[in-house]
PDB file of N, CA and C in Angstrom:
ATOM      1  N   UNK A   1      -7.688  -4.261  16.496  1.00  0.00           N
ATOM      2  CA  UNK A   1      -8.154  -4.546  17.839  1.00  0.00           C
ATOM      3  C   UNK A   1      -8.809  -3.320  18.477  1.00  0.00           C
ATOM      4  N   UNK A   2      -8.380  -2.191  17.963  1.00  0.00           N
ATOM      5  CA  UNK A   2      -8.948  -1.321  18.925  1.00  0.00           C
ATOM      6  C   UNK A   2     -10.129  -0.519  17.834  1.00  0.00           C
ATOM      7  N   UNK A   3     -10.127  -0.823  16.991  1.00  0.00           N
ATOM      8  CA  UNK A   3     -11.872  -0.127  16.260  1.00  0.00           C
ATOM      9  C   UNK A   3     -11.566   0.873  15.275  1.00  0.00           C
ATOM     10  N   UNK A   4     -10.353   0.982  15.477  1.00  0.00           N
ATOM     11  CA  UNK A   4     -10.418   2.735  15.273  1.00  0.00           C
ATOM     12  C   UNK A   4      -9.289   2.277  13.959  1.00  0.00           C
ATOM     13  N   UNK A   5      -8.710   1.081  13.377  1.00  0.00           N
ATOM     14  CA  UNK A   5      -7.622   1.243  12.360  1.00  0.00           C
ATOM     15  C   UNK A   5      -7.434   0.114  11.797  1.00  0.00           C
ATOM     16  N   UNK A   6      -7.349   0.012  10.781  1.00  0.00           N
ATOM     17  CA  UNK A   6      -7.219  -1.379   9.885  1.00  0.00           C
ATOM     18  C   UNK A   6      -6.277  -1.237   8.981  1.00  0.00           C
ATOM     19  N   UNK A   7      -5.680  -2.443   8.814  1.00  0.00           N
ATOM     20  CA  UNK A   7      -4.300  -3.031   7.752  1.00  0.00           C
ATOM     21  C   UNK A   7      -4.569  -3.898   6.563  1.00  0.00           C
ATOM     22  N   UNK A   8      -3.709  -3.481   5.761  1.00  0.00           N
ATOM     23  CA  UNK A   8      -3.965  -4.221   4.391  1.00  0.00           C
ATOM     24  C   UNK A   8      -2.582  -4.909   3.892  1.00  0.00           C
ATOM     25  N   UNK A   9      -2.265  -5.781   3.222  1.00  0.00           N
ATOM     26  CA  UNK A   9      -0.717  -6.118   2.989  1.00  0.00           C
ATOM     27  C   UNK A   9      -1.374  -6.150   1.719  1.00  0.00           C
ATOM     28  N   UNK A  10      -0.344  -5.663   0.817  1.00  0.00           N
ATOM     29  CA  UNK A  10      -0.811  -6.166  -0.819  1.00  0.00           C
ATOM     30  C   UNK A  10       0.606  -6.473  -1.038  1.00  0.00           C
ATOM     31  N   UNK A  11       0.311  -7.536  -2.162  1.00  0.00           N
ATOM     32  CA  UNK A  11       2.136  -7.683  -2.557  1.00  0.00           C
ATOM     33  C   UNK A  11       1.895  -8.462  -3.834  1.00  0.00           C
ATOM     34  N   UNK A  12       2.974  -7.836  -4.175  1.00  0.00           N
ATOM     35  CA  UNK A  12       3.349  -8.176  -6.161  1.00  0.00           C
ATOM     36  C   UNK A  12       4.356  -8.902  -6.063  1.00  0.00           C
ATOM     37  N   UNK A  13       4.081 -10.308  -6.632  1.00  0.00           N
ATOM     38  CA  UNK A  13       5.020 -11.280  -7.252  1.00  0.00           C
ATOM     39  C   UNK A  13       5.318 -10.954  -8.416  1.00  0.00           C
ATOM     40  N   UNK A  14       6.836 -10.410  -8.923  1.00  0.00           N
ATOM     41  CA  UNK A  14       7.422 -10.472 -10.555  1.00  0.00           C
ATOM     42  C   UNK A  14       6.341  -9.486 -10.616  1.00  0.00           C
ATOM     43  N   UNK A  15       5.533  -8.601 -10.770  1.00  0.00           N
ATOM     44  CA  UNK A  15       4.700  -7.777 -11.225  1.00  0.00           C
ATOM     45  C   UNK A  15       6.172  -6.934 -12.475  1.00  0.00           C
ATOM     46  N   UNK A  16       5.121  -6.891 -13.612  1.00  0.00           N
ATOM     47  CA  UNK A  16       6.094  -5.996 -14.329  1.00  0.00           C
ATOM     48  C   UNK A  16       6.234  -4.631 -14.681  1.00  0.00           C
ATOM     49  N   UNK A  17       4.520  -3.987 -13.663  1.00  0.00           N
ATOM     50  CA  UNK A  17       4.569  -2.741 -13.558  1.00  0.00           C
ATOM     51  C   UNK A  17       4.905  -2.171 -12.268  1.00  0.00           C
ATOM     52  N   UNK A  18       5.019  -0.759 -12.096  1.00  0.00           N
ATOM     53  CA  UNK A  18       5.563   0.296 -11.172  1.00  0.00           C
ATOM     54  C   UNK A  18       4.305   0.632 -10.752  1.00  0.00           C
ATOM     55  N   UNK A  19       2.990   0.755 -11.054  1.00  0.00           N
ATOM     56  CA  UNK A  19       2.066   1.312  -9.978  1.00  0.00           C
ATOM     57  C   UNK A  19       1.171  -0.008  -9.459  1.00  0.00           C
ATOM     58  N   UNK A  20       0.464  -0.347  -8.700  1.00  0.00           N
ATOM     59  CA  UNK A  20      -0.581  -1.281  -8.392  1.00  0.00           C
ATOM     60  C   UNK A  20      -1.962  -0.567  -8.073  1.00  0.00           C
ATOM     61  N   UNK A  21      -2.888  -0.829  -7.968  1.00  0.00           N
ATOM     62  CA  UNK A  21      -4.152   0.011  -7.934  1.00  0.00           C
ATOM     63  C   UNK A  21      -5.390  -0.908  -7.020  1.00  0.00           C
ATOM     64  N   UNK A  22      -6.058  -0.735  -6.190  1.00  0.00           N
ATOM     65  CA  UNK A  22      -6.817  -1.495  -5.146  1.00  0.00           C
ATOM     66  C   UNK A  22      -7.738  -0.250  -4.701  1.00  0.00           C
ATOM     67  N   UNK A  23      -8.835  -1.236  -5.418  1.00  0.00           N
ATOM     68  CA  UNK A  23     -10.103  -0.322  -4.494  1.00  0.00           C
ATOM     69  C   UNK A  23     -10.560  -1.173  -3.047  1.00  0.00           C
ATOM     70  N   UNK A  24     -10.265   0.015  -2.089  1.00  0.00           N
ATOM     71  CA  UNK A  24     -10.919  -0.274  -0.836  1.00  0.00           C
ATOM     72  C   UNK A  24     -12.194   0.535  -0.342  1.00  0.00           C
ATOM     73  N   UNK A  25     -12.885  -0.402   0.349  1.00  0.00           N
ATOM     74  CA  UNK A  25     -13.940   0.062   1.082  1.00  0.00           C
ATOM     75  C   UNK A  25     -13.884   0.330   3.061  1.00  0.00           C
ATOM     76  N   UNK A  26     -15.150   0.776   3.228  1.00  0.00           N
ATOM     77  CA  UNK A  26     -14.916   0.807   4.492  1.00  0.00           C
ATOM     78  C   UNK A  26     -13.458   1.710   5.356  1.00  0.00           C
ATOM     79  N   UNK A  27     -13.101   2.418   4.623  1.00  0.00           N
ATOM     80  CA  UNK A  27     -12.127   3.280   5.184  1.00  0.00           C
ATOM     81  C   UNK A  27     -12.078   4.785   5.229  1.00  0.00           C
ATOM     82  N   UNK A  28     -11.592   5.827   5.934  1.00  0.00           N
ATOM     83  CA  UNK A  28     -11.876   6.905   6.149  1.00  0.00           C
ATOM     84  C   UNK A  28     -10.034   7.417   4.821  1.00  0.00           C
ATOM     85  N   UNK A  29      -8.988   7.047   5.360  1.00  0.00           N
ATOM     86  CA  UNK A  29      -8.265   7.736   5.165  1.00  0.00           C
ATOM     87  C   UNK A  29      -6.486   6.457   5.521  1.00  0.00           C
ATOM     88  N   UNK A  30      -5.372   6.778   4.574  1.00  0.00           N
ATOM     89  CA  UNK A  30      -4.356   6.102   5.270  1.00  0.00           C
ATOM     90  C   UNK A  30      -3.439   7.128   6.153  1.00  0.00           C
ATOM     91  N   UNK A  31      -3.261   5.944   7.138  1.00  0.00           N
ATOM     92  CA  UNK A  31      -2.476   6.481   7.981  1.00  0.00           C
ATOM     93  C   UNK A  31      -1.135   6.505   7.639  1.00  0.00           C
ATOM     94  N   UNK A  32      -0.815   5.641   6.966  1.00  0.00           N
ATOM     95  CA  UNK A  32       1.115   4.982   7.118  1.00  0.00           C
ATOM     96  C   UNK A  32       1.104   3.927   5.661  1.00  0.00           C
ATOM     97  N   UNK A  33       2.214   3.672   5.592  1.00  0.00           N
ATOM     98  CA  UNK A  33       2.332   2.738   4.227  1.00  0.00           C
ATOM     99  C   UNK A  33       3.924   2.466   4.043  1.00  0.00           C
ATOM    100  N   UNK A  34       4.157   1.411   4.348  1.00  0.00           N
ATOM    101  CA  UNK A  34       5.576   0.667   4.237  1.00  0.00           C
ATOM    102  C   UNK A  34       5.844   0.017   2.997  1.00  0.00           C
ATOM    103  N   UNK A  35       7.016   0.177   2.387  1.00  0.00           N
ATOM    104  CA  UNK A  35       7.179  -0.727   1.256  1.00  0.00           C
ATOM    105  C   UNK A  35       8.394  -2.000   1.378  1.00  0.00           C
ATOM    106  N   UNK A  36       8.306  -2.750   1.048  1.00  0.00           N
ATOM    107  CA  UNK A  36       9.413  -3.565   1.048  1.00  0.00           C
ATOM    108  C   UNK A  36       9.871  -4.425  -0.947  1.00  0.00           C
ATOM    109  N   UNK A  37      11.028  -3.876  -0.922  1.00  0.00           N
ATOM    110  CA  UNK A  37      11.183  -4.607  -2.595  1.00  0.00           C
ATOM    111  C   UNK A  37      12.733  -4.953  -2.253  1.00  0.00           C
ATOM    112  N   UNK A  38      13.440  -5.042  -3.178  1.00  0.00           N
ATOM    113  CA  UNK A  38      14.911  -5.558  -3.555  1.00  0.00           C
ATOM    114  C   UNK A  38      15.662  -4.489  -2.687  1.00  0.00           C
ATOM    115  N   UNK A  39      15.465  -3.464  -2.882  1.00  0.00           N
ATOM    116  CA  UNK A  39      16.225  -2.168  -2.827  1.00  0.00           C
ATOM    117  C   UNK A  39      15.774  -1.315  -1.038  1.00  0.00           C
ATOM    118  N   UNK A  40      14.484  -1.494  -1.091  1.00  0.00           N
ATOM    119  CA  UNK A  40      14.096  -0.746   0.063  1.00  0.00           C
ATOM    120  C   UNK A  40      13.565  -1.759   1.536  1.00  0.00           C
ATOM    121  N   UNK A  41      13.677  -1.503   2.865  1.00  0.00           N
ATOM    122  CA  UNK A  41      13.074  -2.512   3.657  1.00  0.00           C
ATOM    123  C   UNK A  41      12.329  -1.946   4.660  1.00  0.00           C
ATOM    124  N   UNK A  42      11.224  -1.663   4.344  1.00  0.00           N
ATOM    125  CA  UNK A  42       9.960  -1.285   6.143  1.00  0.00           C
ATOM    126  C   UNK A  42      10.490   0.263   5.440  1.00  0.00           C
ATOM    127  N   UNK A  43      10.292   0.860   4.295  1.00  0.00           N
ATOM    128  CA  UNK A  43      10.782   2.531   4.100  1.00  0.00           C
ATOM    129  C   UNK A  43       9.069   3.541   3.914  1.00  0.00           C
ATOM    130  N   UNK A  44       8.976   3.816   5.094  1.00  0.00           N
ATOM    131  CA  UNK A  44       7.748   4.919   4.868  1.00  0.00           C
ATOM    132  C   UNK A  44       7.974   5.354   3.339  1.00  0.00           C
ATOM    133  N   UNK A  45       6.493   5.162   2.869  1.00  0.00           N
ATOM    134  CA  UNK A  45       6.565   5.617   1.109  1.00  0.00           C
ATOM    135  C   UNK A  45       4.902   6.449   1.695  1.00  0.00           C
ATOM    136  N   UNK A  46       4.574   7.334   0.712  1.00  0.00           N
ATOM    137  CA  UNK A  46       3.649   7.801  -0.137  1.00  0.00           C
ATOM    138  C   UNK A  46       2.725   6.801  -0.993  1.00  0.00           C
ATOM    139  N   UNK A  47       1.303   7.098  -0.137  1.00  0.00           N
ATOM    140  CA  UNK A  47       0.557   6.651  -1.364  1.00  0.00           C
ATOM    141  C   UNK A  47      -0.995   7.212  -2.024  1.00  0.00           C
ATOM    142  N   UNK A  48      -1.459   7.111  -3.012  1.00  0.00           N
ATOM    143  CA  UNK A  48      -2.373   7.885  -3.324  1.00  0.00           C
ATOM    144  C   UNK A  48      -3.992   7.439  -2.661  1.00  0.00           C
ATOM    145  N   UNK A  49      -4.527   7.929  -1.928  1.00  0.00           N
ATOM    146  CA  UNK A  49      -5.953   7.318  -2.114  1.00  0.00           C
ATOM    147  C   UNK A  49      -7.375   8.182  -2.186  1.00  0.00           C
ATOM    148  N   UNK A  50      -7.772   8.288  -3.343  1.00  0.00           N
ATOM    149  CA  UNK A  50      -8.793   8.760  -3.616  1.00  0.00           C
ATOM    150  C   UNK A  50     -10.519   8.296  -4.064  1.00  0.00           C
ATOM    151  N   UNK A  51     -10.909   8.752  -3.224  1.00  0.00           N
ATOM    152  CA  UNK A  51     -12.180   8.000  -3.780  1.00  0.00           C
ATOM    153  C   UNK A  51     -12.267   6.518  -3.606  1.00  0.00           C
ATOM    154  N   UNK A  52     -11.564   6.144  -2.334  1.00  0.00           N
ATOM    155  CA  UNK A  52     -11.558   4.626  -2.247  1.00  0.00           C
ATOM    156  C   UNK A  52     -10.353   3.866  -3.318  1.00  0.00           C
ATOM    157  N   UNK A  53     -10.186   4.721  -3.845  1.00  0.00           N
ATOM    158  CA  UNK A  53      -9.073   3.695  -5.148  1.00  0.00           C
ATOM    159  C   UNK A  53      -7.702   4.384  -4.308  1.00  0.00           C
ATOM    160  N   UNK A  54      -7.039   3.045  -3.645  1.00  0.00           N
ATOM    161  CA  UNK A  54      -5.420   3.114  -3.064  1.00  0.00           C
ATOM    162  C   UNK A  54      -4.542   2.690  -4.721  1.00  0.00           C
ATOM    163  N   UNK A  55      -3.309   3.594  -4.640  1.00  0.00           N
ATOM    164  CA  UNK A  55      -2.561   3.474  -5.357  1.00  0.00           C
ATOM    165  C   UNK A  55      -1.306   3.448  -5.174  1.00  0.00           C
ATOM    166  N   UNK A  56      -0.382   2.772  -5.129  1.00  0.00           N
ATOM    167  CA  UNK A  56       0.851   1.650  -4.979  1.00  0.00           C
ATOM    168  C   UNK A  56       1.534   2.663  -5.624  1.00  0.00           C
ATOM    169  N   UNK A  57       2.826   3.308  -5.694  1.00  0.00           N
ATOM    170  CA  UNK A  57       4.000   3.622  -6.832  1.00  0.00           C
ATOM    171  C   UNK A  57       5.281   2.251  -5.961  1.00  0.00           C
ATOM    172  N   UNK A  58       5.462   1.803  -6.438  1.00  0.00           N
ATOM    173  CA  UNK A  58       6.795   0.368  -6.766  1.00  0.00           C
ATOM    174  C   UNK A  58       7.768   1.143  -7.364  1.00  0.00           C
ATOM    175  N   UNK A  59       7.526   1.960  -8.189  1.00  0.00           N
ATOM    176  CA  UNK A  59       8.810   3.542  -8.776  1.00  0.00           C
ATOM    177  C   UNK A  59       9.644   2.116  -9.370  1.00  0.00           C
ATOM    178  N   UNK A  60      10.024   0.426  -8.787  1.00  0.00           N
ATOM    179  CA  UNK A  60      10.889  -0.253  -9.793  1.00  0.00           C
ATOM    180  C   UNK A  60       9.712  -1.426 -10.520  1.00  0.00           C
ATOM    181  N   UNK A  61       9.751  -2.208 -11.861  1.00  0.00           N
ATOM    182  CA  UNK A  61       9.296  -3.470 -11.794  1.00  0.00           C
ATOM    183  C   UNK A  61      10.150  -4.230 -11.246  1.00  0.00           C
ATOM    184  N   UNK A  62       9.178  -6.085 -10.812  1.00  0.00           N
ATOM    185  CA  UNK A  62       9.395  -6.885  -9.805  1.00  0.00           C
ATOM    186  C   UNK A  62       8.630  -6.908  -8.824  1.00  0.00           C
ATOM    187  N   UNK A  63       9.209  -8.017  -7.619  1.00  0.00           N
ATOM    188  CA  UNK A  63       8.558  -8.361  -6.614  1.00  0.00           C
ATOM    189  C   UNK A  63       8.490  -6.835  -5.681  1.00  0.00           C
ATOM    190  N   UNK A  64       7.432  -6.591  -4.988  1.00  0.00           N
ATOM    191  CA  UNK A  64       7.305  -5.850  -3.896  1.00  0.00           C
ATOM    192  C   UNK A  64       6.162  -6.137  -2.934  1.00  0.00           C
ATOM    193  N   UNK A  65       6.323  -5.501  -1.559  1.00  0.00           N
ATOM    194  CA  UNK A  65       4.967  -5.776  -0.700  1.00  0.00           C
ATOM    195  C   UNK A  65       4.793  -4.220  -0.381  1.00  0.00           C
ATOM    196  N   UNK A  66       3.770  -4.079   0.232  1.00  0.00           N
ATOM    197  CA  UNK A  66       3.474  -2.875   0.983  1.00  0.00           C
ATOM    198  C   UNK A  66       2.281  -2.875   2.457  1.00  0.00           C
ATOM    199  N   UNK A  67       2.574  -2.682   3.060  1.00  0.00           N
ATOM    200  CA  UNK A  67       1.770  -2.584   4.263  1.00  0.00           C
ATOM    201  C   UNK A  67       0.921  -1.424   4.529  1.00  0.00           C
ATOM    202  N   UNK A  68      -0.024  -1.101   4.558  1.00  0.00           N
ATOM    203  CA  UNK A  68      -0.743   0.216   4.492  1.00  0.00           C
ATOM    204  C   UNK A  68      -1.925   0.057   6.069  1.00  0.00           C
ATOM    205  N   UNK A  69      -1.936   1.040   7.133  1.00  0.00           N
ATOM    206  CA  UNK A  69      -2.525   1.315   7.567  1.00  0.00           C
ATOM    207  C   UNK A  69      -3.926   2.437   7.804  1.00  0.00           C
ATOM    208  N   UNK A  70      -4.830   1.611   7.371  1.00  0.00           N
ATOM    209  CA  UNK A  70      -5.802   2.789   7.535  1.00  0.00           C
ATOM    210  C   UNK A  70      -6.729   3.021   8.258  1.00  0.00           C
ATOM    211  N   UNK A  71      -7.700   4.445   8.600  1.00  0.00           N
ATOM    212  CA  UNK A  71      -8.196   5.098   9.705  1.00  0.00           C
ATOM    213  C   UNK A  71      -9.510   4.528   8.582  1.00  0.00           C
ATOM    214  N   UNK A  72     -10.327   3.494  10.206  1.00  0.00           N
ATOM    215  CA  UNK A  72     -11.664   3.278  10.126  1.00  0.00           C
ATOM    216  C   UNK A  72     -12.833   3.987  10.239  1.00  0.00           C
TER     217      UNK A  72
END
């Protein structure tokens, strides 16, 4: 709403790997990044983004989501 920040939800059903990988466009930089799996709920995580390619660590296999905010 306000111009300046955009959200992404990605989420892995049963995924059987630990990293996920998503190229985004249109973004400067992330701000924030929440994970939610079995074990963790809304836990500020670390994530990689370079060159437009965002990168997920899940650190377990299985279901997970992640919420990532980023600077437009």
């Amino acid at each position: 709403a306000d111009g300046k920040t955009g959200w992404l939800l990605v989420s892995d059903y049963c995924g059987k790997g630990e990293k996920i990988a998503v190229d985004v466009k249109g973004v400067r930089d992330v701000l924030s990044a929440t994970l939610l799996d079995h074990e963790r709920n809304n836990e500020n995580v670390n994530v990689s983004f370079i060159d437009g390619k965002l990168t997920l660590d899940k650190k377990l296999s299985g279901s997970a989501a992640f919420l990532v905010k980023f600077a437009l």
